[in-house]
N, C-alpha and C. Protein backbone atom coordinates (compact mmCIF):
# COMPACT_ATOMS: atom_id res chain seq x y z
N UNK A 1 -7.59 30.47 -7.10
CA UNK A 1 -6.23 30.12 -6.75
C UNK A 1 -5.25 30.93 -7.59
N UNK A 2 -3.94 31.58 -6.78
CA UNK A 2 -3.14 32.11 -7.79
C UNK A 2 -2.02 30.83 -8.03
N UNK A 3 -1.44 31.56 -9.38
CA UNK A 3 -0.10 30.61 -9.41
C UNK A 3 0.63 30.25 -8.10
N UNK A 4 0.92 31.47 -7.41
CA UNK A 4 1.55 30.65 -6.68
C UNK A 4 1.08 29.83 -5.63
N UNK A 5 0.04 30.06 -5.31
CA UNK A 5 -0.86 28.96 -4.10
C UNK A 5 -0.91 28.01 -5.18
N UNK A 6 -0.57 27.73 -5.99
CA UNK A 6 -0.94 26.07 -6.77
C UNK A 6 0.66 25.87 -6.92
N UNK A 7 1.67 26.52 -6.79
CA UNK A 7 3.08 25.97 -6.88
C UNK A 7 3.31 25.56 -5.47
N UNK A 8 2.71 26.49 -4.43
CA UNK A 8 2.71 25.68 -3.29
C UNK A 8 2.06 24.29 -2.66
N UNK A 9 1.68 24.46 -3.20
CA UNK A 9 0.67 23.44 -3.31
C UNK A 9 1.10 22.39 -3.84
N UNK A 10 1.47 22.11 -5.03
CA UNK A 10 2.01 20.97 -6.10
C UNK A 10 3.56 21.01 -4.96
N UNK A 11 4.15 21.68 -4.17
CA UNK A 11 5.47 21.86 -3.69
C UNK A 11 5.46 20.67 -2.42
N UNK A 12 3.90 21.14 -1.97
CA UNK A 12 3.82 20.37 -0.51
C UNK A 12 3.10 18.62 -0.94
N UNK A 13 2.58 18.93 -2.43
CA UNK A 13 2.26 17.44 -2.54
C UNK A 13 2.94 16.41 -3.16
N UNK A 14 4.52 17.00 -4.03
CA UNK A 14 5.37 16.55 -4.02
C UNK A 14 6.13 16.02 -2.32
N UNK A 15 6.20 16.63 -1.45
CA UNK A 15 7.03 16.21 -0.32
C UNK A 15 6.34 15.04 -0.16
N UNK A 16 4.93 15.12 0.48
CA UNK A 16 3.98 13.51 0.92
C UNK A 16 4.06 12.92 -0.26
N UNK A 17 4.64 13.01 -1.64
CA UNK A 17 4.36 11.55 -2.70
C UNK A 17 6.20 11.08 -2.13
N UNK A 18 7.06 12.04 -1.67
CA UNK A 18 8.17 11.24 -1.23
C UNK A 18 8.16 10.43 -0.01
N UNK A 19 7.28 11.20 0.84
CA UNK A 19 6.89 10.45 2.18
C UNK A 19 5.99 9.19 1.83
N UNK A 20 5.41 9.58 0.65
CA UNK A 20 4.59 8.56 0.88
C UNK A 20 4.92 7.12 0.34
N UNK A 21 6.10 7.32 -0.55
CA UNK A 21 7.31 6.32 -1.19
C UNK A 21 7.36 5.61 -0.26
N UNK A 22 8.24 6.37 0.53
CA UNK A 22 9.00 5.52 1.40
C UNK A 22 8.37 4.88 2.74
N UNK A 23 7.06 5.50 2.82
CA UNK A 23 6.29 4.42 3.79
C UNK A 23 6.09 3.37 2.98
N UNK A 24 5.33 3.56 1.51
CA UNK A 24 4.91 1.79 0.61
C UNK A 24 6.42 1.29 0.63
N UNK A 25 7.51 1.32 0.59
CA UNK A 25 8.63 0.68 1.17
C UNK A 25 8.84 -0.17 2.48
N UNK A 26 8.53 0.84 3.22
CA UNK A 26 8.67 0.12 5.06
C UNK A 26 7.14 -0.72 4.66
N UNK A 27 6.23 -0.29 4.45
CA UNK A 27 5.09 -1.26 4.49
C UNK A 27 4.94 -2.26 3.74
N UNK A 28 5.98 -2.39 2.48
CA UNK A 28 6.13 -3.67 1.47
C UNK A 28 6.94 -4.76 2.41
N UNK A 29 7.37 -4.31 3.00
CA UNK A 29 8.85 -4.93 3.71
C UNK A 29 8.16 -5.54 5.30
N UNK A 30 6.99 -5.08 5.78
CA UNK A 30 6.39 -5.51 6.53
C UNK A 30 5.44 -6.84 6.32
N UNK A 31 4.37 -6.03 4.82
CA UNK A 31 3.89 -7.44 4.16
C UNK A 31 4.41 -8.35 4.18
N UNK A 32 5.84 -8.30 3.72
CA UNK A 32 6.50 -9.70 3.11
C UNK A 32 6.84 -10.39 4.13
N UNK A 33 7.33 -9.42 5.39
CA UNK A 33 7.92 -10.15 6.31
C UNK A 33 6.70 -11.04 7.13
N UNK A 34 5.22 -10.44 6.94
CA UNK A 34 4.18 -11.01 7.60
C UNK A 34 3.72 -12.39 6.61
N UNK A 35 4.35 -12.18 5.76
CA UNK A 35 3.95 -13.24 4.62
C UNK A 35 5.10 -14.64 5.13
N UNK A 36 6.27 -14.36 4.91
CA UNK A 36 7.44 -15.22 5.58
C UNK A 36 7.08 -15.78 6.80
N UNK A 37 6.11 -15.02 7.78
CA UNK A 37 6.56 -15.91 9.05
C UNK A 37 5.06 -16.54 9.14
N UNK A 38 3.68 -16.14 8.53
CA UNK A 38 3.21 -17.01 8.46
C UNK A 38 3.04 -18.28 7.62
N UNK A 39 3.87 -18.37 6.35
CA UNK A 39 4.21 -19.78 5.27
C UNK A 39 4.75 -20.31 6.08
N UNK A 40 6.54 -20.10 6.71
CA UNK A 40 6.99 -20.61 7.67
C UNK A 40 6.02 -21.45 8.77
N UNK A 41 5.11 -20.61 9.79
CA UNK A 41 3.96 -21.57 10.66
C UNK A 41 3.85 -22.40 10.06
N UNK A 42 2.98 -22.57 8.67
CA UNK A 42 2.16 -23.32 8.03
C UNK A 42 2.62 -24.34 7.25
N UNK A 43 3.81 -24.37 7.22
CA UNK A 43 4.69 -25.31 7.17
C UNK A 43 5.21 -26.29 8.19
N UNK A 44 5.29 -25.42 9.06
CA UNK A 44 5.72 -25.99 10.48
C UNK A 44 4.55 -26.96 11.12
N UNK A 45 3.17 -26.51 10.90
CA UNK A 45 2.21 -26.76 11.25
C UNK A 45 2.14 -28.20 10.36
N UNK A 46 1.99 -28.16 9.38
CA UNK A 46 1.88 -29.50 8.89
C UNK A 46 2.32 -30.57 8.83
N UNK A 47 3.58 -30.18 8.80
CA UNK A 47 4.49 -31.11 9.50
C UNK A 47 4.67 -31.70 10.78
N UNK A 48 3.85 -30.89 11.55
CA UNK A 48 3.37 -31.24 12.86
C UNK A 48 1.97 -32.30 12.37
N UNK A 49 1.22 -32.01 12.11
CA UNK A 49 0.40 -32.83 11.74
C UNK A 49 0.47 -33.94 11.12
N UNK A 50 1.29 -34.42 10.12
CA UNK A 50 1.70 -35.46 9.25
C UNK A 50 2.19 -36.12 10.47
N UNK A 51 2.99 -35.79 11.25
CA UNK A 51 4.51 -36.45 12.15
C UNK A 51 3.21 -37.27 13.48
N UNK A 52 1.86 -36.62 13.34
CA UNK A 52 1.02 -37.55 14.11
C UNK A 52 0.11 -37.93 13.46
N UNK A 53 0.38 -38.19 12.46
CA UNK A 53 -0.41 -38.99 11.71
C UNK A 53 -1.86 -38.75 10.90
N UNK A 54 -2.00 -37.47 10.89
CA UNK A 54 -3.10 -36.94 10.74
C UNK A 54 -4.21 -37.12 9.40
N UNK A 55 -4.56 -37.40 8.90
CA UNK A 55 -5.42 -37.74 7.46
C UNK A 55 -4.70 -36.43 6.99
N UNK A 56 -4.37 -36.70 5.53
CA UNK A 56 -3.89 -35.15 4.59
C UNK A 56 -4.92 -34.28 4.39
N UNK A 57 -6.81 -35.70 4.47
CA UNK A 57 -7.47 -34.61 4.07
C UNK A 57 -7.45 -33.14 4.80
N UNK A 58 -7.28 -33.88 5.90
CA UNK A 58 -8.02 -32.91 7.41
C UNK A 58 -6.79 -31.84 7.36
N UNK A 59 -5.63 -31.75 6.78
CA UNK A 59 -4.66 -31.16 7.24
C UNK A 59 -4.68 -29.46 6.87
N UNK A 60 -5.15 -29.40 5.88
CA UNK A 60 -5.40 -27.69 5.43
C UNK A 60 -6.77 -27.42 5.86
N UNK A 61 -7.66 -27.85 6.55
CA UNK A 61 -8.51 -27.30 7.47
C UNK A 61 -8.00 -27.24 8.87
N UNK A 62 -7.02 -28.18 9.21
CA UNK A 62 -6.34 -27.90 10.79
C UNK A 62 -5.54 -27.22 11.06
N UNK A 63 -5.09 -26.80 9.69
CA UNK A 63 -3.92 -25.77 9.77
C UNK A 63 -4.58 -24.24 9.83
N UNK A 64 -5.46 -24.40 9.20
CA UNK A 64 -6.10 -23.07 9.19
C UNK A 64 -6.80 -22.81 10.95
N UNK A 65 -7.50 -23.30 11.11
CA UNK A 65 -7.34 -23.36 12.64
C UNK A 65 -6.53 -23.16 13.52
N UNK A 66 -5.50 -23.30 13.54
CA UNK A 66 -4.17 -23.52 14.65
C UNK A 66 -4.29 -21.89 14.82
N UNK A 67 -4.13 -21.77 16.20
CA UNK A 67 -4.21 -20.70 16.41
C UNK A 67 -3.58 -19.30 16.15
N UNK A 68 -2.17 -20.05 16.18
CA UNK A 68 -0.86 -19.24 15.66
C UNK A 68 -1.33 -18.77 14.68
N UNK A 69 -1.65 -20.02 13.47
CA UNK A 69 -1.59 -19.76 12.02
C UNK A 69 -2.55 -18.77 11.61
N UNK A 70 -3.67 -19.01 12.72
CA UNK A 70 -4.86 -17.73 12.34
C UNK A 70 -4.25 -16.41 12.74
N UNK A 71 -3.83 -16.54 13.68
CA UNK A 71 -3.13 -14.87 14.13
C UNK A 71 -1.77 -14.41 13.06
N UNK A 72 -1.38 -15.15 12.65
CA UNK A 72 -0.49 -14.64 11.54
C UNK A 72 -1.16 -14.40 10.16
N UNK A 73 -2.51 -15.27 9.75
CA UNK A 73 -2.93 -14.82 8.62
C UNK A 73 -3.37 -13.63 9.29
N UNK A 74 -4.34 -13.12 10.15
CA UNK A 74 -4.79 -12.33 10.54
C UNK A 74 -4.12 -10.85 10.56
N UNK A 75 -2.67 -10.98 10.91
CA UNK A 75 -1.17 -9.83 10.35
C UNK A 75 -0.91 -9.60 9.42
N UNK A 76 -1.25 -11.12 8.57
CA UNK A 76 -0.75 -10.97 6.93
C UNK A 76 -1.91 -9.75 6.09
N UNK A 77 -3.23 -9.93 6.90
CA UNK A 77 -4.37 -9.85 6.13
C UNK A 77 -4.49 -8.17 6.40
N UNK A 78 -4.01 -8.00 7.64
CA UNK A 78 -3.60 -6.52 7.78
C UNK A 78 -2.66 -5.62 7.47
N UNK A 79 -1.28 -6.42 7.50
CA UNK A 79 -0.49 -5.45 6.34
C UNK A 79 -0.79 -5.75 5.06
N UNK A 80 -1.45 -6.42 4.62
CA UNK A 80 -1.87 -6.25 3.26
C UNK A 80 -2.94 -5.24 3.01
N UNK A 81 -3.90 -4.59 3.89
CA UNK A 81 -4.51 -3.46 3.74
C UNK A 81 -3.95 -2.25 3.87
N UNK A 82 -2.87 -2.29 4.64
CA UNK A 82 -2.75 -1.29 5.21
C UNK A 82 -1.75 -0.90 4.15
N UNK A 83 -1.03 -1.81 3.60
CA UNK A 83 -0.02 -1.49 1.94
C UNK A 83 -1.08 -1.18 1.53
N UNK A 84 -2.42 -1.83 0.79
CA UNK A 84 -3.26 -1.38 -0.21
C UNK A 84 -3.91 -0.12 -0.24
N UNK A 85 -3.77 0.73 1.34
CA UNK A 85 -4.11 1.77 1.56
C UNK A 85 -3.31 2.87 1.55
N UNK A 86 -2.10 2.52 1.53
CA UNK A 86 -1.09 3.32 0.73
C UNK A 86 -0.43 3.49 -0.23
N UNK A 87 -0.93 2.45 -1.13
CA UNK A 87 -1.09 2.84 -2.32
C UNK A 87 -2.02 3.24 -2.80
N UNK A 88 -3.39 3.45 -2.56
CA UNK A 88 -3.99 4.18 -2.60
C UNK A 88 -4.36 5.40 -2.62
N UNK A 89 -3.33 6.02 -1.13
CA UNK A 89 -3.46 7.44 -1.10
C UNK A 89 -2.17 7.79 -2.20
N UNK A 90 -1.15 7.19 -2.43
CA UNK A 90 -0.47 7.37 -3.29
C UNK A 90 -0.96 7.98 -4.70
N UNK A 91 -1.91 6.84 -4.75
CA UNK A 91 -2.91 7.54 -6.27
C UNK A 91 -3.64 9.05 -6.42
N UNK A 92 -4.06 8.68 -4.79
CA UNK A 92 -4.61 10.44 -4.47
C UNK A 92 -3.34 11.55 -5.02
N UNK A 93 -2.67 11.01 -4.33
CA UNK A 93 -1.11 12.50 -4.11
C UNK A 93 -0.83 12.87 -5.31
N UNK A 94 -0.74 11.50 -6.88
CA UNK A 94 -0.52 11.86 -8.38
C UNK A 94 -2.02 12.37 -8.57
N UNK A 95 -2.79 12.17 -8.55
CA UNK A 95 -3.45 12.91 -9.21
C UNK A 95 -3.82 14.45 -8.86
N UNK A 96 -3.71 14.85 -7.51
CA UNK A 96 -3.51 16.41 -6.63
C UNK A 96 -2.65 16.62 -7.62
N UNK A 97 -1.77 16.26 -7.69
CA UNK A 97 -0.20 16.84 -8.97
C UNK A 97 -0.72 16.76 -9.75
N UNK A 98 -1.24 16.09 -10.75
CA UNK A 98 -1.81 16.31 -12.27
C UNK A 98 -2.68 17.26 -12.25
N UNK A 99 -3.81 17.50 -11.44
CA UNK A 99 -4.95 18.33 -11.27
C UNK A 99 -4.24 19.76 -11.20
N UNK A 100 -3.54 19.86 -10.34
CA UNK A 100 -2.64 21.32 -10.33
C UNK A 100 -1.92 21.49 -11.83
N UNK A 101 -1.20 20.79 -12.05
CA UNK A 101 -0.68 21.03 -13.48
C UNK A 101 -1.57 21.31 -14.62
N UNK A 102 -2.89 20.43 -14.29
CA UNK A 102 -3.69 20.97 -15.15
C UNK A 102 -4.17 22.30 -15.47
N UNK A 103 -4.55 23.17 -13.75
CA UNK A 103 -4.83 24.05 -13.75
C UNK A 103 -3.83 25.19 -14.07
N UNK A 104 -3.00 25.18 -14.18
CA UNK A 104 -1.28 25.85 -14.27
C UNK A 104 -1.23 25.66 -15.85
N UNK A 105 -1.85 24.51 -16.63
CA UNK A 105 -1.60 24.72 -17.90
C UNK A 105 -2.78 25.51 -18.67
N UNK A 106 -4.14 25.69 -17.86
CA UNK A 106 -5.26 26.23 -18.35
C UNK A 106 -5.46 27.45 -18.30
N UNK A 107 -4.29 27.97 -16.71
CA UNK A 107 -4.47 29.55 -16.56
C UNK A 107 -3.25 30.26 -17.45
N UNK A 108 -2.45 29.44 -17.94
CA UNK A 108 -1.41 29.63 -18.88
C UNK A 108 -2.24 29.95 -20.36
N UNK A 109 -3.00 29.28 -20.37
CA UNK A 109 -3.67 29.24 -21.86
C UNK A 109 -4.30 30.40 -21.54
N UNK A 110 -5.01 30.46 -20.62
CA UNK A 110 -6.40 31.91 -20.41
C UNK A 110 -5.25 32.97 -20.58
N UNK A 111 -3.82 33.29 -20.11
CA UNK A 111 -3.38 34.21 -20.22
C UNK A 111 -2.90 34.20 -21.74
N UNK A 112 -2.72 33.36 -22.01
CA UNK A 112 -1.51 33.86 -23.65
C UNK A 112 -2.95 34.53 -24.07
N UNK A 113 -4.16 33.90 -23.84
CA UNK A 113 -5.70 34.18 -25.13
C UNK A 113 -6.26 35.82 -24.64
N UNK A 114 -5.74 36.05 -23.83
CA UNK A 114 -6.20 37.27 -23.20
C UNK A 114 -4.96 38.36 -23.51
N UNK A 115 -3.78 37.93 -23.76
CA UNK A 115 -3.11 38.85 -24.47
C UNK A 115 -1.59 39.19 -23.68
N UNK A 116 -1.93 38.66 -21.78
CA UNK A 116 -0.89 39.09 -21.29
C UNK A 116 -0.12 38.39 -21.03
N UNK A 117 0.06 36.76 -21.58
CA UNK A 117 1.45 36.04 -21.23
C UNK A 117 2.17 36.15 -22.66
């Protein structure tokens, strides 16, 4: 690799760590909102249940059941991967940047030791 294919490089993996910001943004904002509307159900849900009388035991196993409530954990349980997977590649994108810098600080060294930087 020359310098500059690794400045390009560190150039284009700076752009996706900004892209990739601002998706864990829209995708934090999705979590939460999948988080809000299924507490909301599950609230709703129990209160449905109490209002007929239902044993308390039985009530956080019936709630989990309700169909709604499963299809919203089921959203919750997916934007929560799908954030955890972008932060993930996030981790990828810093370390592509460190790894380049590394190499940018090693071919820096090979040159001063060789005489021509």
């Amino acid at each position: 690799m020359t310098p500059d294919e690794i400045m390009r490089g560190m150039s284009q993996k700076n752009l996706l760590l900004q892209a990739k910001n601002e998706e864990l943004l829209k995708l934090s904002e999705s979590k939460a909102q999948a988080e809000r509307t299924y507490n909301i159900a599950v609230a709703t849900e129990v209160l449905h249940l109490k209002s007929e009388g239902t044993a308390a035991t039985l009530i956080g196993t019936l709630v989990k059941g309700s169909a709604t409530v499963a299809d919203l954990k089921y959203k919750l349980d997916i934007a929560d991967g799908v954030l955890r997977a972008c932060q993930e590649s996030l981790r990828d994108v810093r370390t592509a940047i460190d790894c380049y810098r590394s190499i940018l600080s090693w071919m820096k060294e090979e040159l001063q030791k060789s005489g021509i930087g």
